[in-house]
C-alpha atoms as a PDB file:
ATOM      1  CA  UNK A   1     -16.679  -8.563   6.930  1.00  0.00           C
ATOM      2  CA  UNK A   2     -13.279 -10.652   6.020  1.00  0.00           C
ATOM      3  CA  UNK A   3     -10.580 -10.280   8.634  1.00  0.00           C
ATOM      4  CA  UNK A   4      -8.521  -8.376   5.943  1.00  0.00           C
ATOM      5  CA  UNK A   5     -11.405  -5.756   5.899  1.00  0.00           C
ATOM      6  CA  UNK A   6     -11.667  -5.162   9.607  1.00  0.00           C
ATOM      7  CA  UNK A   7      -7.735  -4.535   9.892  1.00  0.00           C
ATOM      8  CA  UNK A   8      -8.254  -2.443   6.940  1.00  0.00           C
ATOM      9  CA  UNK A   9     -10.896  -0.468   8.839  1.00  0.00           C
ATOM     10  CA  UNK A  10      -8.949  -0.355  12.322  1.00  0.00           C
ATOM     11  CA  UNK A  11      -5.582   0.711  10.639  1.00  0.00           C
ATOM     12  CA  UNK A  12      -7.540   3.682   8.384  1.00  0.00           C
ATOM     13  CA  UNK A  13     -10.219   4.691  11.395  1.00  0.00           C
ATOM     14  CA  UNK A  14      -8.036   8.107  12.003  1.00  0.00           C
ATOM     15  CA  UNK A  15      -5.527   8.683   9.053  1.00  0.00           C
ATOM     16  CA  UNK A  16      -2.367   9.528   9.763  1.00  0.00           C
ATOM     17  CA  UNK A  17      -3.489   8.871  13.383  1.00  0.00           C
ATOM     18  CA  UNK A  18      -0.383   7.677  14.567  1.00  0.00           C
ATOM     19  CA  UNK A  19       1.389  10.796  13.718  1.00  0.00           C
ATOM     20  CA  UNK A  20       1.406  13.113  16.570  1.00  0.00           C
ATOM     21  CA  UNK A  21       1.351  16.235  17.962  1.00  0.00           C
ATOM     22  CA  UNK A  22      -0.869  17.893  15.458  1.00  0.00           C
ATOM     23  CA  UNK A  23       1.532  20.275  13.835  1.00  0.00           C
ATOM     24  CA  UNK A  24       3.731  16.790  12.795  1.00  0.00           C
ATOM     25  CA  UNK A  25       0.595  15.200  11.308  1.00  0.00           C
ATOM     26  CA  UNK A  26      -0.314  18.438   9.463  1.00  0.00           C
ATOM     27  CA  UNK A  27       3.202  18.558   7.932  1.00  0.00           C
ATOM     28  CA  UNK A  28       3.544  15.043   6.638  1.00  0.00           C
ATOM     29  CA  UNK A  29      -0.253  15.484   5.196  1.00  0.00           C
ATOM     30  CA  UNK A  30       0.969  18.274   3.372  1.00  0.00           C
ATOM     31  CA  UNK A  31       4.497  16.168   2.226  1.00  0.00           C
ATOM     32  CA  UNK A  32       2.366  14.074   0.729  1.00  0.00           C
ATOM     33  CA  UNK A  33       0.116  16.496  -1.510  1.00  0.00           C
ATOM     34  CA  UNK A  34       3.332  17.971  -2.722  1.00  0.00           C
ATOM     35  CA  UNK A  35       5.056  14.843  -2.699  1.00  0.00           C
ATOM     36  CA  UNK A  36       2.330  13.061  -5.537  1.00  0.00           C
ATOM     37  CA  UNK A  37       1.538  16.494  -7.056  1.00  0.00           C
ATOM     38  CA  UNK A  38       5.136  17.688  -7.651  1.00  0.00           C
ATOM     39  CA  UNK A  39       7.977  14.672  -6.719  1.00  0.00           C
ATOM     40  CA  UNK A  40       9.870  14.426  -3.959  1.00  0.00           C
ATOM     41  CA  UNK A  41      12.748  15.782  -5.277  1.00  0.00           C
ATOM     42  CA  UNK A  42      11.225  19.066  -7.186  1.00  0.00           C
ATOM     43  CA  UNK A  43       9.544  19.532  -3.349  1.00  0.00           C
ATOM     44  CA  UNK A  44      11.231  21.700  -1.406  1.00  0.00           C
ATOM     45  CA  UNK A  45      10.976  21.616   2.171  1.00  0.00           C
ATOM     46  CA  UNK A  46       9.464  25.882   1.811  1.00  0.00           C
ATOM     47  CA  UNK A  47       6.700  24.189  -0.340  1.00  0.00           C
ATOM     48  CA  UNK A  48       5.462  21.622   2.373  1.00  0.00           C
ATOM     49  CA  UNK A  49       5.509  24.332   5.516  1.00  0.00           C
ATOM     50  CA  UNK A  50       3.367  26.804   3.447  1.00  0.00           C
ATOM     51  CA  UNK A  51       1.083  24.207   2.492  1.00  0.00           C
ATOM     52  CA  UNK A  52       0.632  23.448   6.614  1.00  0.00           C
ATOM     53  CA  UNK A  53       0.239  27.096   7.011  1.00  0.00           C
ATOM     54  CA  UNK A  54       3.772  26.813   9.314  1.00  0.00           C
ATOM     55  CA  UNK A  55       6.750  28.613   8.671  1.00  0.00           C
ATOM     56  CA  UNK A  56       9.987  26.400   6.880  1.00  0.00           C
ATOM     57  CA  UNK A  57      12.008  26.437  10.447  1.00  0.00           C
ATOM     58  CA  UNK A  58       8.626  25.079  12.574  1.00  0.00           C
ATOM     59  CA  UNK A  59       9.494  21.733   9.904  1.00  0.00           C
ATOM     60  CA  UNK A  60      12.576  20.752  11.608  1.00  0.00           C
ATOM     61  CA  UNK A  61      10.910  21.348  14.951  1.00  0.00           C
ATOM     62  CA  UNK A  62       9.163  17.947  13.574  1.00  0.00           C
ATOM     63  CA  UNK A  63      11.659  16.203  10.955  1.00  0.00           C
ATOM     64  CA  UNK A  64      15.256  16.878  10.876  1.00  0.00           C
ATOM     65  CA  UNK A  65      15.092  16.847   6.826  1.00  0.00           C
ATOM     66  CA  UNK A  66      12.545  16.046   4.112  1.00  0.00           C
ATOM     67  CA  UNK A  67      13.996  12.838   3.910  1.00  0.00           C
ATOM     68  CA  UNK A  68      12.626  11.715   7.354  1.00  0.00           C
ATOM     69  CA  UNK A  69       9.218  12.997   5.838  1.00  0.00           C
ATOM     70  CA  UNK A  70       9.277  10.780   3.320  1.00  0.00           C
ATOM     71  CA  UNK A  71      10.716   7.944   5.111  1.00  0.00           C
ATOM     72  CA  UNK A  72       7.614   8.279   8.158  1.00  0.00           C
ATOM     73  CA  UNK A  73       5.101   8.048   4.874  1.00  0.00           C
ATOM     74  CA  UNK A  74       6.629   5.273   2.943  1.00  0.00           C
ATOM     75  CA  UNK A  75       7.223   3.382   6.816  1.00  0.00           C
ATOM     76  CA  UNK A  76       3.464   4.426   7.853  1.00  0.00           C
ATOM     77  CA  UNK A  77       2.205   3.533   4.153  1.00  0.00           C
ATOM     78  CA  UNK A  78       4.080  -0.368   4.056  1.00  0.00           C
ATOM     79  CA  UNK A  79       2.854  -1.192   7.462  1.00  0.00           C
ATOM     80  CA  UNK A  80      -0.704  -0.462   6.158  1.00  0.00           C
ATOM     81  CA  UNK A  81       0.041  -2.676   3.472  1.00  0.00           C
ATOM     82  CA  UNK A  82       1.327  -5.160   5.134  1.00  0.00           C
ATOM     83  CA  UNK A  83      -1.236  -5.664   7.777  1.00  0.00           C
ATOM     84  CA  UNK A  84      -4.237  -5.807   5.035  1.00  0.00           C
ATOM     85  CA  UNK A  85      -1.778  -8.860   3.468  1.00  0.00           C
ATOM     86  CA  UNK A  86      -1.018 -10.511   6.581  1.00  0.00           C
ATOM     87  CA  UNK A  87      -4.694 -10.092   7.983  1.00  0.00           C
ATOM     88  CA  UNK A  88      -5.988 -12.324   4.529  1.00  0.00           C
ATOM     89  CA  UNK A  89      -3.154 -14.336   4.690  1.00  0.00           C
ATOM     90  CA  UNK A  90      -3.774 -15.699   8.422  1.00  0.00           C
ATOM     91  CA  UNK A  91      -7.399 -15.838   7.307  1.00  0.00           C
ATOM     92  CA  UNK A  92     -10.049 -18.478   7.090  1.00  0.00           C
ATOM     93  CA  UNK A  93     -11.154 -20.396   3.981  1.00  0.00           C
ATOM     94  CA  UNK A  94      -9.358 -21.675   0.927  1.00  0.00           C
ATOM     95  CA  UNK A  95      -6.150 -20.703  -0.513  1.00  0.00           C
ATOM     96  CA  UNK A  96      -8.239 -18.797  -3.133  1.00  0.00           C
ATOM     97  CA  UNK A  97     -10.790 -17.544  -0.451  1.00  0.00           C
ATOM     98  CA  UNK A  98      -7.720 -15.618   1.410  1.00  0.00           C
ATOM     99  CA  UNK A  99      -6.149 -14.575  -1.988  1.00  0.00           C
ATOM    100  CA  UNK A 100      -9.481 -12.787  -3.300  1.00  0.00           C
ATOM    101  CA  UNK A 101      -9.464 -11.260   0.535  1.00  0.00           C
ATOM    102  CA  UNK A 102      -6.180 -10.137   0.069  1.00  0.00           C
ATOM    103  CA  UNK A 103      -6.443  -8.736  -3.336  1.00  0.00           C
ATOM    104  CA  UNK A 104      -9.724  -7.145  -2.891  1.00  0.00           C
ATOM    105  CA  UNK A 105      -8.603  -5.459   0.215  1.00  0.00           C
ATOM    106  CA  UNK A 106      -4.989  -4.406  -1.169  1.00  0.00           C
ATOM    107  CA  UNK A 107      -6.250  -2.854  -4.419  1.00  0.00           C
ATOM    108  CA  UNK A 108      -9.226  -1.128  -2.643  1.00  0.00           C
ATOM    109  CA  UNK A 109      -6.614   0.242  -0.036  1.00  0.00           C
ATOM    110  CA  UNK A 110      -4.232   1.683  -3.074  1.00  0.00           C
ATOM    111  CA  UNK A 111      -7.631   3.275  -4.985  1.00  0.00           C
ATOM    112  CA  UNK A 112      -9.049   5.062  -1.896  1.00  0.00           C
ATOM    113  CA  UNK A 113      -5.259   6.309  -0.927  1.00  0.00           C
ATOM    114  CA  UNK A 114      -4.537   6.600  -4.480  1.00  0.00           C
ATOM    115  CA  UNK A 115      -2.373   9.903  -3.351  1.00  0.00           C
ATOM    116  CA  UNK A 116      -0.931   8.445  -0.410  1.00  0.00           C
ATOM    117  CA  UNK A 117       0.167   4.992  -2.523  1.00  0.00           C
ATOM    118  CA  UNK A 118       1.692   6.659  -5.151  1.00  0.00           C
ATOM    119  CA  UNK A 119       4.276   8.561  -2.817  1.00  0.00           C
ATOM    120  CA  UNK A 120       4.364   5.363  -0.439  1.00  0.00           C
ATOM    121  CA  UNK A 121       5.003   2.898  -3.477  1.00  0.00           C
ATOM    122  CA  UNK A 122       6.741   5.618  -6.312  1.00  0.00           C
ATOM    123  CA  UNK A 123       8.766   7.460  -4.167  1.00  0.00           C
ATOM    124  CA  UNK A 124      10.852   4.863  -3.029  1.00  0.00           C
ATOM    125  CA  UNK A 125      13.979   5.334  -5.305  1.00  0.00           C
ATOM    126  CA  UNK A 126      14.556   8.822  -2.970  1.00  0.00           C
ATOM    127  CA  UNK A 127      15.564   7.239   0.102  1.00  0.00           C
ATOM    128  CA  UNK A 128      19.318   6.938   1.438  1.00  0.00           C
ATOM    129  CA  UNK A 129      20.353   3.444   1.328  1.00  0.00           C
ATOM    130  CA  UNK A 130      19.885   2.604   4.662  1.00  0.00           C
ATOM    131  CA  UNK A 131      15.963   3.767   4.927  1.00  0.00           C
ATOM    132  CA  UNK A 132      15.782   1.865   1.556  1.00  0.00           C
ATOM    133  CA  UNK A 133      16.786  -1.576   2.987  1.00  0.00           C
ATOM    134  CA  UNK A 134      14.397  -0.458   5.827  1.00  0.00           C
ATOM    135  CA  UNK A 135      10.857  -0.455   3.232  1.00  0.00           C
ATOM    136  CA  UNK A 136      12.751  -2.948   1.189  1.00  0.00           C
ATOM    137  CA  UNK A 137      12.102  -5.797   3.923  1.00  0.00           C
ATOM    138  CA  UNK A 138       8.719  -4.687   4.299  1.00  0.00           C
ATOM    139  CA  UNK A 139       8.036  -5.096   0.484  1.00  0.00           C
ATOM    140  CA  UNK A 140       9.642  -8.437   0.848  1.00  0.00           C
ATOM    141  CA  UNK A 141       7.382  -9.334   4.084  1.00  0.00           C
ATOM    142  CA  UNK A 142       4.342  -8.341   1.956  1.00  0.00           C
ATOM    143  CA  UNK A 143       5.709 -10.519  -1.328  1.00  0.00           C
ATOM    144  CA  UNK A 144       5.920 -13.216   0.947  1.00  0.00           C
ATOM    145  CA  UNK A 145       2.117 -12.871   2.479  1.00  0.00           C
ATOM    146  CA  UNK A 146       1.326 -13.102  -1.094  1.00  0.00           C
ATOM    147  CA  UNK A 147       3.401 -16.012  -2.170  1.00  0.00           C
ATOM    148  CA  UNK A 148       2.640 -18.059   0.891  1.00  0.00           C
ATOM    149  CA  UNK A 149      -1.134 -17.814  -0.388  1.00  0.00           C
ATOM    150  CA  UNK A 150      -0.200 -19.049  -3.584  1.00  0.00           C
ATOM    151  CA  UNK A 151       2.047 -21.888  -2.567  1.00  0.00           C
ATOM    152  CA  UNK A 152      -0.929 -22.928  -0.726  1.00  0.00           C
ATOM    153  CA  UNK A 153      -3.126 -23.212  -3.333  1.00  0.00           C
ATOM    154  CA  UNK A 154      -0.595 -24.851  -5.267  1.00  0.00           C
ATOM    155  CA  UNK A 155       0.192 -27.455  -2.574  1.00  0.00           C
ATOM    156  CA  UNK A 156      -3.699 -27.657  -1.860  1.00  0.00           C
ATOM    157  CA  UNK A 157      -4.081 -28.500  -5.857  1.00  0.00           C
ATOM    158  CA  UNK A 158      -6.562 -25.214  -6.096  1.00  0.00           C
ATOM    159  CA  UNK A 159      -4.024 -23.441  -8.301  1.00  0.00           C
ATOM    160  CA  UNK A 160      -2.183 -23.841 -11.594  1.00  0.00           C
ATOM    161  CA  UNK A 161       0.960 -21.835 -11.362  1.00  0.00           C
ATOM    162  CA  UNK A 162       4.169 -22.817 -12.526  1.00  0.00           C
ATOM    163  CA  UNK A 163       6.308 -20.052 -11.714  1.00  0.00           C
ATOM    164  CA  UNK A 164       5.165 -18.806  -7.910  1.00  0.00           C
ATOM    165  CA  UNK A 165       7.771 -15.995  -7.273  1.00  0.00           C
ATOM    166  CA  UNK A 166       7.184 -14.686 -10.872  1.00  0.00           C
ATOM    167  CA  UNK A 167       3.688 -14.685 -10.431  1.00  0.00           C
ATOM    168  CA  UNK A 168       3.560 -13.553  -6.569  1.00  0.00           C
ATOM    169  CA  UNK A 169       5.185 -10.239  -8.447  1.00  0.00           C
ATOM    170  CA  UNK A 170       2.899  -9.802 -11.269  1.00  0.00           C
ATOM    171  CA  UNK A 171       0.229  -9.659  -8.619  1.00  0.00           C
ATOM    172  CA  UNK A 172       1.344  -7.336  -6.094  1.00  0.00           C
ATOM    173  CA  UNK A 173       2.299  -5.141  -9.607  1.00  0.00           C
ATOM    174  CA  UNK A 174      -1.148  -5.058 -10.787  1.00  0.00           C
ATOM    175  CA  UNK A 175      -2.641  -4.241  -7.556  1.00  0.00           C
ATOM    176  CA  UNK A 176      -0.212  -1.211  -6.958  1.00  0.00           C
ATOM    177  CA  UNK A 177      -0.231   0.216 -10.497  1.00  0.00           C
ATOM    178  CA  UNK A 178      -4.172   1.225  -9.762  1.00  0.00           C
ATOM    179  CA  UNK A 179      -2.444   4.210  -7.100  1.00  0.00           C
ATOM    180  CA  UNK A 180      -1.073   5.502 -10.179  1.00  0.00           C
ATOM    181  CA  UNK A 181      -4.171   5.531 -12.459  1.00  0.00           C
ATOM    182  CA  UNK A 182      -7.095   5.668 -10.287  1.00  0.00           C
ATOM    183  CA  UNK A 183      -9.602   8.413 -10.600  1.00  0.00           C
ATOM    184  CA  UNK A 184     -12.074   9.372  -8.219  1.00  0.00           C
ATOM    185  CA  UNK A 185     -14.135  10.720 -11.172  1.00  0.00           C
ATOM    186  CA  UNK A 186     -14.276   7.791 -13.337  1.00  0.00           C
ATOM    187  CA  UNK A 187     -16.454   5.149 -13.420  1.00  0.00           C
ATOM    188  CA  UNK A 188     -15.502   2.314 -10.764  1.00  0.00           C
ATOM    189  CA  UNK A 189     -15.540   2.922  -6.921  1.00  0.00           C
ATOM    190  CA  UNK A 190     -12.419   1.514  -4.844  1.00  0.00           C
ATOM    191  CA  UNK A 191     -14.599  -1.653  -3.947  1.00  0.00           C
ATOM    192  CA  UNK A 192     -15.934  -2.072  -7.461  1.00  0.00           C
ATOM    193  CA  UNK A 193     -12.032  -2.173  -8.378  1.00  0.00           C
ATOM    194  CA  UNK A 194     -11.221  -4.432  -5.533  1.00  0.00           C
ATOM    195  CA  UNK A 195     -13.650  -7.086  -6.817  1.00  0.00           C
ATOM    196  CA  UNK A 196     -12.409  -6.449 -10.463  1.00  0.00           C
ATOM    197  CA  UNK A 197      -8.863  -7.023  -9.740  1.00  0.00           C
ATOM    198  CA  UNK A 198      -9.562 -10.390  -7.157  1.00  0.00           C
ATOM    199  CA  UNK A 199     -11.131 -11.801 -10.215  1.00  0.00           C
ATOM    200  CA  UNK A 200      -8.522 -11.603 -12.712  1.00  0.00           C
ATOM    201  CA  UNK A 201      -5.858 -12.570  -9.769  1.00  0.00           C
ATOM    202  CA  UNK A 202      -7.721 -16.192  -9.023  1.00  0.00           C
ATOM    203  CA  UNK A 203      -7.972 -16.107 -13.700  1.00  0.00           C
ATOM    204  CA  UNK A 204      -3.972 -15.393 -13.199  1.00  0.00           C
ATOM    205  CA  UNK A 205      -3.412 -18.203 -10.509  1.00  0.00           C
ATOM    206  CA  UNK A 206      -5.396 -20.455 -12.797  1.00  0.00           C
ATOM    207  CA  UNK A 207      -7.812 -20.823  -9.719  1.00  0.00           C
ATOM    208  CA  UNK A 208     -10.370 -23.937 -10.204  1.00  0.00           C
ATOM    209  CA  UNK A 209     -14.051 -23.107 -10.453  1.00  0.00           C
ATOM    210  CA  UNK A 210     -15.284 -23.764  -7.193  1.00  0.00           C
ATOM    211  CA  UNK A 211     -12.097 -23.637  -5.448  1.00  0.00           C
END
C-alpha cells in the first residue's frame, strides 16, 4: 500500500469522525445531502434539522448559522485532500511514481465521496470572504503538492512540460471534475477510475516510458 493510500485509509477510517458530539456530526451529514442534492443556497437551515430528525433551534445549539456548516465541510473536506497530496508528495520513488500515487489516490478519494466533493469543491463560491481566503490557502497548499511533483520530474528530466503552473491546474481540474460526474451505478469502481485518471496524468506530463 503507497503512503498516499494508508493516509487515505487513516483520515476516512470513521467519516466525519472528527465531528463531535453526535447530534453535530448528524447535522453536518445531513448539510451535506441537502447541500449536493439541493445547493447551499436553496437549503434552508429547516431542511437540514428535519433531515437529522432535530428540530431547526437544536442547529444553532451546534453551528451559529448554515454558513459555519458549510465552512466545517469544505475545512474537513480540503484537509482530506490535502493530506492524500502531501502523503504522495513526501513519498518514495520517482517523480512520476509519487504523481501516479497522488493522482490515483486524489481521484479515487473524489469518486467514493463523490457527494461530499461536490459540496467541498462546488460550494465554495458561498462562503464570506474571510472563510474563502481560509479554503483558498488550502487549495493553494494542495496546487503546490502537485506542482512540486511536477517540477521534479521536470528537473529530474522524467517529464516534458513546458508550462508547470498551467499544467499543475489542468490536473487537479480533471481529478475534481469526477465528484461531479461519478456514478456509483456505472461501469468503473473508484479504484478502476483512480488508475484511469494516473494514466492520462503521467500521458499529460509527457512522462517517459519507464520513468
Amino acid at each position: 500500500m503507497s503512503a498516499a493510500e494508508e493516509t487515505e485509509v487513516e483520515v476516512e477510517d470513521q467519516p466525519w469522525g472528527e465531528v463531535t458530539p453526535d447530534a453535530a456530526r448528524r447535522l453536518l451529514i445531513a448539510a451535506v445531502e441537502a447541500f449536493a442534492e439541493r445547493g447551499y443556497h436553496a437549503t434552508t437551515t429547516r431542511d437540514i434539522a428535519g433531515r437529522a430528525g432535530m428540530s431547526p433551534a437544536a442547529l444553532y445549539i451546534h453551528y451559529k448559522t448554515k454558513e459555519e456548516l458549510l465552512l466545517r465541510i469544505s475545512r474537513i473536506g480540503h484537509d482530506k485532500a490535502l493530506h492524500i497530496l502531501r502523503a504522495a508528495a513526501d513519498g518514495p520513488g520517482t517523480a512520476a511514481d509519487r504523481l501516479t500515487d497522488a493522482v490515483r489516490s486524489f481521484v479515487r478519494w473524489h469518486a467514493a465521496h463523490h457527494t461530499t466533493a461536490r459540496v467541498v469543491q462546488y460550494e465554495l463560491d458561498a462562503l464570506g470572504d474571510e472563510h474563502r481566503t481560509e479554503i483558498i490557502a488550502l487549495r493553494r497548499q494542495s496546487d503546490a503538492a502537485v506542482r512540486d511533483m511536477i517540477n521534479d520530474g521536470v528537473r529530474d528530466g522524467e517529464f516534458d512540460v513546458p508550462d508547470v503552473p498551467g499544467t499543475t491546474l489542468a490536473v487537479l481540474s480533471l481529478c475534481i471534475d469526477v465528484a461531479r460526474w461519478f456514478n456509483v451505478a456505472g461501469h468503473r469502481t473508484p479504484d478502476e477510475v483512480g488508475a484511469l485518471y494516473a494514466d492520462l496524468v503521467l500521458r499529460m506530463v509527457g512522462a517517459r516510458k519507464g520513468a
